[in-house]
Structures are given as structure tokens and as C-alpha cells.
C-alpha atoms as a PDB file:
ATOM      1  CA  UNK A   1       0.000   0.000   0.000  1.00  0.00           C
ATOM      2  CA  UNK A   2       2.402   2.040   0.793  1.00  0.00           C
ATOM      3  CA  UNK A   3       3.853   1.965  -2.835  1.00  0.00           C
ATOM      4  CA  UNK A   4       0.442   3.417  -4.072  1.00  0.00           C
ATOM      5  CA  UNK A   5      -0.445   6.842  -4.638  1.00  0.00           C
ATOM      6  CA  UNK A   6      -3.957   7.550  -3.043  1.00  0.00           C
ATOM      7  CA  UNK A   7      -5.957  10.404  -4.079  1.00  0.00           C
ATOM      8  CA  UNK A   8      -9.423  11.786  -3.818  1.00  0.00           C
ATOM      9  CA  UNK A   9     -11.127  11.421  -7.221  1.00  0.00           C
ATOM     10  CA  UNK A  10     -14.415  13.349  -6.535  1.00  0.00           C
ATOM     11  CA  UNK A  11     -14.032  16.601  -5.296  1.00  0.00           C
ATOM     12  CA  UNK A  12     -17.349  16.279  -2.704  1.00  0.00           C
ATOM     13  CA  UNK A  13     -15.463  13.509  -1.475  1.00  0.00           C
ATOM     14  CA  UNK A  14     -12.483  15.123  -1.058  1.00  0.00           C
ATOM     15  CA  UNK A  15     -14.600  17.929   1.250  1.00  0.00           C
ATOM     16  CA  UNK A  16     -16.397  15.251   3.270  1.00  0.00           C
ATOM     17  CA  UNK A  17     -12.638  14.200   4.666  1.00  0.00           C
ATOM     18  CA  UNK A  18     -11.896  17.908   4.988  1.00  0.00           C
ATOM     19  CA  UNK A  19     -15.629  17.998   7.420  1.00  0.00           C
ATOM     20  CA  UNK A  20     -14.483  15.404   9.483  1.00  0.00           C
ATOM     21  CA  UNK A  21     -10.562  16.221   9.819  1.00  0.00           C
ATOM     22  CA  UNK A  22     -11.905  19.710  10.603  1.00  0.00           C
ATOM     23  CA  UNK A  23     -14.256  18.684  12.882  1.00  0.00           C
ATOM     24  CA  UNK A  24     -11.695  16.494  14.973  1.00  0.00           C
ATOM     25  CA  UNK A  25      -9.783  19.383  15.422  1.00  0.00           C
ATOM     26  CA  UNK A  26     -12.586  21.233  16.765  1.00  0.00           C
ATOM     27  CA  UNK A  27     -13.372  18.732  19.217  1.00  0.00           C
ATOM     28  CA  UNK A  28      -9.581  18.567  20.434  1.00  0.00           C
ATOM     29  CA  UNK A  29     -10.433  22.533  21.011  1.00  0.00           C
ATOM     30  CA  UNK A  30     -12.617  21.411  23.445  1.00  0.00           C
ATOM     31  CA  UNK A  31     -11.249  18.563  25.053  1.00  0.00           C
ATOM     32  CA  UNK A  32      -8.371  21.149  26.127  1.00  0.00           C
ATOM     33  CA  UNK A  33     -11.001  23.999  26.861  1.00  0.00           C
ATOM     34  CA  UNK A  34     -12.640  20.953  29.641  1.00  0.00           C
ATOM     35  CA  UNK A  35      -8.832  20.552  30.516  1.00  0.00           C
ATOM     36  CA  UNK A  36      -8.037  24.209  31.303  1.00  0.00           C
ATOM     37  CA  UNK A  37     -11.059  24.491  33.398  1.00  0.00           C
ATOM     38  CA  UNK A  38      -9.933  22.174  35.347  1.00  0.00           C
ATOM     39  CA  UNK A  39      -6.683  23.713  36.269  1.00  0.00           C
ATOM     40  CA  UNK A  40      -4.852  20.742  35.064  1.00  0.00           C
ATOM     41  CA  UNK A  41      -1.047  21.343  36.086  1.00  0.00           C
ATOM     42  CA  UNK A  42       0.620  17.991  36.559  1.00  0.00           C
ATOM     43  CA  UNK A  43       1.200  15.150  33.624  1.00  0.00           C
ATOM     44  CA  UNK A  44      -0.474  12.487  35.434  1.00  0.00           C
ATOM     45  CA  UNK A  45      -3.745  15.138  35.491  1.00  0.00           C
ATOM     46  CA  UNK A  46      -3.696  15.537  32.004  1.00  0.00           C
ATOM     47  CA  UNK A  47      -3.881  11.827  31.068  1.00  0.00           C
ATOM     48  CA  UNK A  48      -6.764  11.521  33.444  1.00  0.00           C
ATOM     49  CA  UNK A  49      -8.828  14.043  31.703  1.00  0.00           C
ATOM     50  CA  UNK A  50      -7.901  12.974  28.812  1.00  0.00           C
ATOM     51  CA  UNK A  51      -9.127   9.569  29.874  1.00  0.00           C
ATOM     52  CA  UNK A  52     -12.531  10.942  30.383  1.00  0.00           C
ATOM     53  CA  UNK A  53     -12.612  12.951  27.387  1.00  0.00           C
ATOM     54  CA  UNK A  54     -11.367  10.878  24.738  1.00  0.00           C
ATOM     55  CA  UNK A  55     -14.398   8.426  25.185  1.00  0.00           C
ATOM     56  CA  UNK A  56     -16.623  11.427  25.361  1.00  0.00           C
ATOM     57  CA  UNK A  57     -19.062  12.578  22.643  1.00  0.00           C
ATOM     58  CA  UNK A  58     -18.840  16.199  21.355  1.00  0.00           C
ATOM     59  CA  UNK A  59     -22.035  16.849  22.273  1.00  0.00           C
ATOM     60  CA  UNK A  60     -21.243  15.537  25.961  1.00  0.00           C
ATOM     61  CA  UNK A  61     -17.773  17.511  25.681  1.00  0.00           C
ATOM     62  CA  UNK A  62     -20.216  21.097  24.773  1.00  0.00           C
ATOM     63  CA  UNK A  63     -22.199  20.539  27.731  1.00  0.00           C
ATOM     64  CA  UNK A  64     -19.361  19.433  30.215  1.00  0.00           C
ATOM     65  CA  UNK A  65     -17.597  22.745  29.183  1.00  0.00           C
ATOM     66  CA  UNK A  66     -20.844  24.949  29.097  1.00  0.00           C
ATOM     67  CA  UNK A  67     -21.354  23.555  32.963  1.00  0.00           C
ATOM     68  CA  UNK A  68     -17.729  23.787  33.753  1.00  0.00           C
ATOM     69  CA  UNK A  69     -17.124  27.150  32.700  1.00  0.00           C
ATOM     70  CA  UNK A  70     -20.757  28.323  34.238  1.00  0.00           C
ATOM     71  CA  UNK A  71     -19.092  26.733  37.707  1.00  0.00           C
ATOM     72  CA  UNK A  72     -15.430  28.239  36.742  1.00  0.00           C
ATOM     73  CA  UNK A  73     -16.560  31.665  36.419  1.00  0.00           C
ATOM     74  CA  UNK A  74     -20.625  32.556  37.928  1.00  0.00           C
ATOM     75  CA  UNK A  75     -20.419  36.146  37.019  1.00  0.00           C
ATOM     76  CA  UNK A  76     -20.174  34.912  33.165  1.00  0.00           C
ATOM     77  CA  UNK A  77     -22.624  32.139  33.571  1.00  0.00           C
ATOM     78  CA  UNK A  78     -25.193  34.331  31.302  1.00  0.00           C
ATOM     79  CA  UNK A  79     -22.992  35.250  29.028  1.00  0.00           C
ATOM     80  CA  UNK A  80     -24.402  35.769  25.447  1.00  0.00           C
ATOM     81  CA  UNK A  81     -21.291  35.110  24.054  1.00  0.00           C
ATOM     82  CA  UNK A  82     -20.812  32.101  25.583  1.00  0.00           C
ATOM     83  CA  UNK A  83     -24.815  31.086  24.301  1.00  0.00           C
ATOM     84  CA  UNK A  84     -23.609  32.316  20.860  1.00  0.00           C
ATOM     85  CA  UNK A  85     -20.813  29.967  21.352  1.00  0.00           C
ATOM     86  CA  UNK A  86     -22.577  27.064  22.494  1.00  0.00           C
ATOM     87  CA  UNK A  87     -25.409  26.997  19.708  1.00  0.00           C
ATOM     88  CA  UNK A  88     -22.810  27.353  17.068  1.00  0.00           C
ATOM     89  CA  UNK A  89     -21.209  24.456  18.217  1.00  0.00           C
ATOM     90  CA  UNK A  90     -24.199  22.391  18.447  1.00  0.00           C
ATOM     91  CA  UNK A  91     -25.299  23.770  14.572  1.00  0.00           C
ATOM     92  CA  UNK A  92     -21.880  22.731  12.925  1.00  0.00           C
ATOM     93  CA  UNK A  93     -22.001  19.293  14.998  1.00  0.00           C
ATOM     94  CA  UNK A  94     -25.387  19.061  13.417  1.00  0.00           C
ATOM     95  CA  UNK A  95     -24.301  20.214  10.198  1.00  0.00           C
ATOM     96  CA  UNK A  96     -21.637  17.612  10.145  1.00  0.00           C
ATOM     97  CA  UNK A  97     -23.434  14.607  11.484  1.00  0.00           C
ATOM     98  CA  UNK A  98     -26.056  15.801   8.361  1.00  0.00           C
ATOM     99  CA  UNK A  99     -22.699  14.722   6.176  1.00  0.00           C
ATOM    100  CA  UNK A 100     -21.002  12.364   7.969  1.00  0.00           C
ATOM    101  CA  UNK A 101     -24.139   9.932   8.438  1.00  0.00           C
ATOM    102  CA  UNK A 102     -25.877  10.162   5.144  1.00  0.00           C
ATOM    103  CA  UNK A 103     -24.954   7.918   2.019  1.00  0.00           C
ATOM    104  CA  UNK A 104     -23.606   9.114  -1.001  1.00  0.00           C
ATOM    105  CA  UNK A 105     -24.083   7.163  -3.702  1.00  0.00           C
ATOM    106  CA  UNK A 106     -22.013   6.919  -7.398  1.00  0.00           C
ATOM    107  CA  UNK A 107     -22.100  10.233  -9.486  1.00  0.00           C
ATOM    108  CA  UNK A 108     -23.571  10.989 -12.761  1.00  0.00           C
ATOM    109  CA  UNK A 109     -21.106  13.823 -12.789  1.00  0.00           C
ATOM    110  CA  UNK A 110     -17.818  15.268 -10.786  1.00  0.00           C
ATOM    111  CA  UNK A 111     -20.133  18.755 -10.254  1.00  0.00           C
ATOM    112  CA  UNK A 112     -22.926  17.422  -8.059  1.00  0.00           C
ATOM    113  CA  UNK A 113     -23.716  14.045  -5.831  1.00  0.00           C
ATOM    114  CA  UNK A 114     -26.528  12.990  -4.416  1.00  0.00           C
ATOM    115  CA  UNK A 115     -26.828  12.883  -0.543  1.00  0.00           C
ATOM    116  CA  UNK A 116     -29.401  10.289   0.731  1.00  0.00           C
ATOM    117  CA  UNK A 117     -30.266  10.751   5.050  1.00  0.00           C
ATOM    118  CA  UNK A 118     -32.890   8.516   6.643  1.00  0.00           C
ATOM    119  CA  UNK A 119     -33.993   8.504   9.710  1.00  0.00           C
ATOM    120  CA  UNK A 120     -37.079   6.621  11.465  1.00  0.00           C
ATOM    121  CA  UNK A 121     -38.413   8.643  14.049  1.00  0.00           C
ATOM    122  CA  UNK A 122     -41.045   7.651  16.808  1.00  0.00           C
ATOM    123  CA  UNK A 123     -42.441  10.849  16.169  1.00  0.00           C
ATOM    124  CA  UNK A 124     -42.330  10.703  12.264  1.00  0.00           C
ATOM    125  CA  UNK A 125     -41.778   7.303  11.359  1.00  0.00           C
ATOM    126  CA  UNK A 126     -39.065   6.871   8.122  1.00  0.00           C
ATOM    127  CA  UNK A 127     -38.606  10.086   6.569  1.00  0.00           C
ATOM    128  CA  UNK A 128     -35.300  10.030   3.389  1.00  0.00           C
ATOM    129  CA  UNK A 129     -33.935  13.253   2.049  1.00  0.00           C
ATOM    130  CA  UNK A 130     -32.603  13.139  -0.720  1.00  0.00           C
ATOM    131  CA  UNK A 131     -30.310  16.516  -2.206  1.00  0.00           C
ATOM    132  CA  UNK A 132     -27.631  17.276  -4.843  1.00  0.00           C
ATOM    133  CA  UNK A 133     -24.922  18.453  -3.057  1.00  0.00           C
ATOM    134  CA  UNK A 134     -22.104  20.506  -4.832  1.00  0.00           C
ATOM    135  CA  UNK A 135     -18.424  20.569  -3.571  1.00  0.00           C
ATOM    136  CA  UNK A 136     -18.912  24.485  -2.666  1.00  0.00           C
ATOM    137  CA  UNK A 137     -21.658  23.183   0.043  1.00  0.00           C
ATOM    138  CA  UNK A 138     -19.456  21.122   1.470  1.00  0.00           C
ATOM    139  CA  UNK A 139     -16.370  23.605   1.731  1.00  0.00           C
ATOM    140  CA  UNK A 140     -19.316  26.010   3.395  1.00  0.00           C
ATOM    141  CA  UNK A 141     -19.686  23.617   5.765  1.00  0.00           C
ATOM    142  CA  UNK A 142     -15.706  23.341   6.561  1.00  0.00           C
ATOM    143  CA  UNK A 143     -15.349  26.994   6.666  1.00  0.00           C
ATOM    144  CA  UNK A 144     -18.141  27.515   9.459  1.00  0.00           C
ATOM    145  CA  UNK A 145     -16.481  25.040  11.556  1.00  0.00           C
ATOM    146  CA  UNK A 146     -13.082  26.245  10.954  1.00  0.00           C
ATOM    147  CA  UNK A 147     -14.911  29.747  11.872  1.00  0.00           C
ATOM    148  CA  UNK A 148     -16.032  28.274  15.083  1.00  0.00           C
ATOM    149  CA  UNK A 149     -12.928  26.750  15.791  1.00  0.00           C
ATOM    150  CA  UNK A 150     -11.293  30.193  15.905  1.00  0.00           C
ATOM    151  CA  UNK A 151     -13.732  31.646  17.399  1.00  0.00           C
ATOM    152  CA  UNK A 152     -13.972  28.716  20.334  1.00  0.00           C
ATOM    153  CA  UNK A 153      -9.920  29.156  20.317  1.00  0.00           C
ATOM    154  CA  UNK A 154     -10.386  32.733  21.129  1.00  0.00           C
ATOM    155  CA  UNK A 155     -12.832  32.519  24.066  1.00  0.00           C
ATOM    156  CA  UNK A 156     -10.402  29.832  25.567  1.00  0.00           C
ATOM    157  CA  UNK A 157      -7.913  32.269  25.305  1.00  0.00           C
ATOM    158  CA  UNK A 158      -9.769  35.484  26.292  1.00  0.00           C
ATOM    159  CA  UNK A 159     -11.883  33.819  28.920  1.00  0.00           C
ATOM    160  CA  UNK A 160     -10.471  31.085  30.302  1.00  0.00           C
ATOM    161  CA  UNK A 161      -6.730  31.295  29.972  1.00  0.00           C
ATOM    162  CA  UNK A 162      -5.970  34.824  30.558  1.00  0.00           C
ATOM    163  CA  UNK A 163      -8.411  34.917  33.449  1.00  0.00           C
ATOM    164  CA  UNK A 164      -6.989  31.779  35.387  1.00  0.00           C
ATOM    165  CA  UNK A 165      -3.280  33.313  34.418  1.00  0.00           C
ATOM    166  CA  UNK A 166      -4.649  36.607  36.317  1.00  0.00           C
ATOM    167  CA  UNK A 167      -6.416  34.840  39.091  1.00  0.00           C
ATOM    168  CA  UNK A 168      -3.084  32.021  39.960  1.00  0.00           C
ATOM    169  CA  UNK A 169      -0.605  35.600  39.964  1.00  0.00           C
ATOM    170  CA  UNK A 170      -2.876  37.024  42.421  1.00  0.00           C
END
């Protein structure tokens, strides 16, 4: 294998893998936000939370850090940048999953591919969609969660890291 050259032929494809290595890296934003919060220091620390993260969902991982940062710091527990923050991360998640757990079946043509979701629903019983999806809608989708990514990285920074750096000198 190693011998062979891989390469994306499709370019939808090709943005798929770039949604889900995106996404990963997104959810590593989190995992360390979680591990900031709580004050992790030592190495044998780190490995614990990142015992309990790692077999964490990313939806478990938003809430854990929404309640975590709510305890962290009470005066920012409203925040509606931190809201802003949370329901972004829960739209791209869904945005991704949308992707991620649909089937794609073989092209007529490089420009579009179908994108075939079911789901059977207590509520709604089987319901299929069924869309032409274009390699642009798929880079839309990378670019909000890059967006969110550096916007999460930001908040970490600005609210989390800076004010436990402050609070530790004192």
C-alpha cells in the first residue's frame, strides 16, 4: 500500500474528509477547553482528563464545558457570548453529522452528488432526504467550523486562559 499513490477522485469527497478532519480538530479545542477548566497542572492530570474525554461525545464535551465554565466563572454564567458559542457548536455538529451519516451514492457527474439521510423517528416514522450536493456546500460547511474553531480558540484564550493566568498571579 504504501507503494500506491492515493488520491481523492471526486471533489465532494475530497470535502467530506476535509468535514471530518476539521471537525476532529474542533473537538480537540474542546477537550483542552474541559482541561483548562480544570486547572490541570501535573502530567499524570492531564492523562486523566484525557481519559474521560477521549471516550466522550462532542455533544457531551459542549455541555461538560458549558457547565464547567458556568461553575469556573458565575459572574459569566449568562454570558451571550458564551450562548452564541454554544449553539454554534451544536449547529456545525449538526451540520456535520447531516454529512457524515448520510450515504452518497455513485455520481452521474464530478459537479454534483446525491446525498441520501434517513432517519425513522417515533415521532415521524421513516422520513429520506434526498439533495444534490455541490463541492462548494461542502467547503461552506468546513469553513463555518473552521470559523467556530477560531472563534472557540479565542474565548479559551480570552476567557479562560488569561483569566486563570490573572487569578493564579494574584
Amino acid at each position: 500500500m504504501a507503494d500506491v499513490a492515493l488520491k481523492c477522485s471526486h471533489p465532494i469527497i475530497h470535502a467530506v474528509g476535509e468535514i471530518a478532519v476539521a471537525f476532529g480538530n474542533l473537538e480537540l479545542f474542546v477537550s483542552l477547553a474541559i482541561w483548562q477548566l480544570l486547572g490541570i497542572g501535573d502530567k499524570t492530570a492531564v492523562q486523566l482528563a484525557h481519559a474521560i474525554t477521549a471516550e466522550m461525545s462532542f455533544d457531551r464535551k459542549v455541555h461538560a464545558f458549558a457547565s464547567m465554565y458556568k461553575i469556573r466563572f458565575p459572574p459569566d454564567a449568562n454570558s451571550s457570548e458564551l450562548k452564541q458559542l454554544i449553539a454554534r457548536l451544536f449547529e456545525v455538529q449538526d451540520r456535520r453529522n447531516q454529512v457524515l451519516h448520510s450515504n452518497w451514492p455513485e455520481p452521474d457527474d464530478e459537479a454534483e452528488r446525491l446525498r441520501v439521510k434517513s432517519s425513522a423517528k417515533a415521532k415521524h416514522g421513516l422520513v429520506t432526504n434526498v439533495s444534490a450536493e455541490t463541492a462548494d456546500n461542502m467547503f461552506e460547511i468546513v469553513k463555518a467550523i473552521h470559523d467556530v474553531g477560531q472563534d472557540f480558540a479565542t474565548f479559551a484564550l480570552e476567557n479562560i486562559q488569561k483569566k486563570l493566568t490573572t487569578s493564579s498571579s494574584n
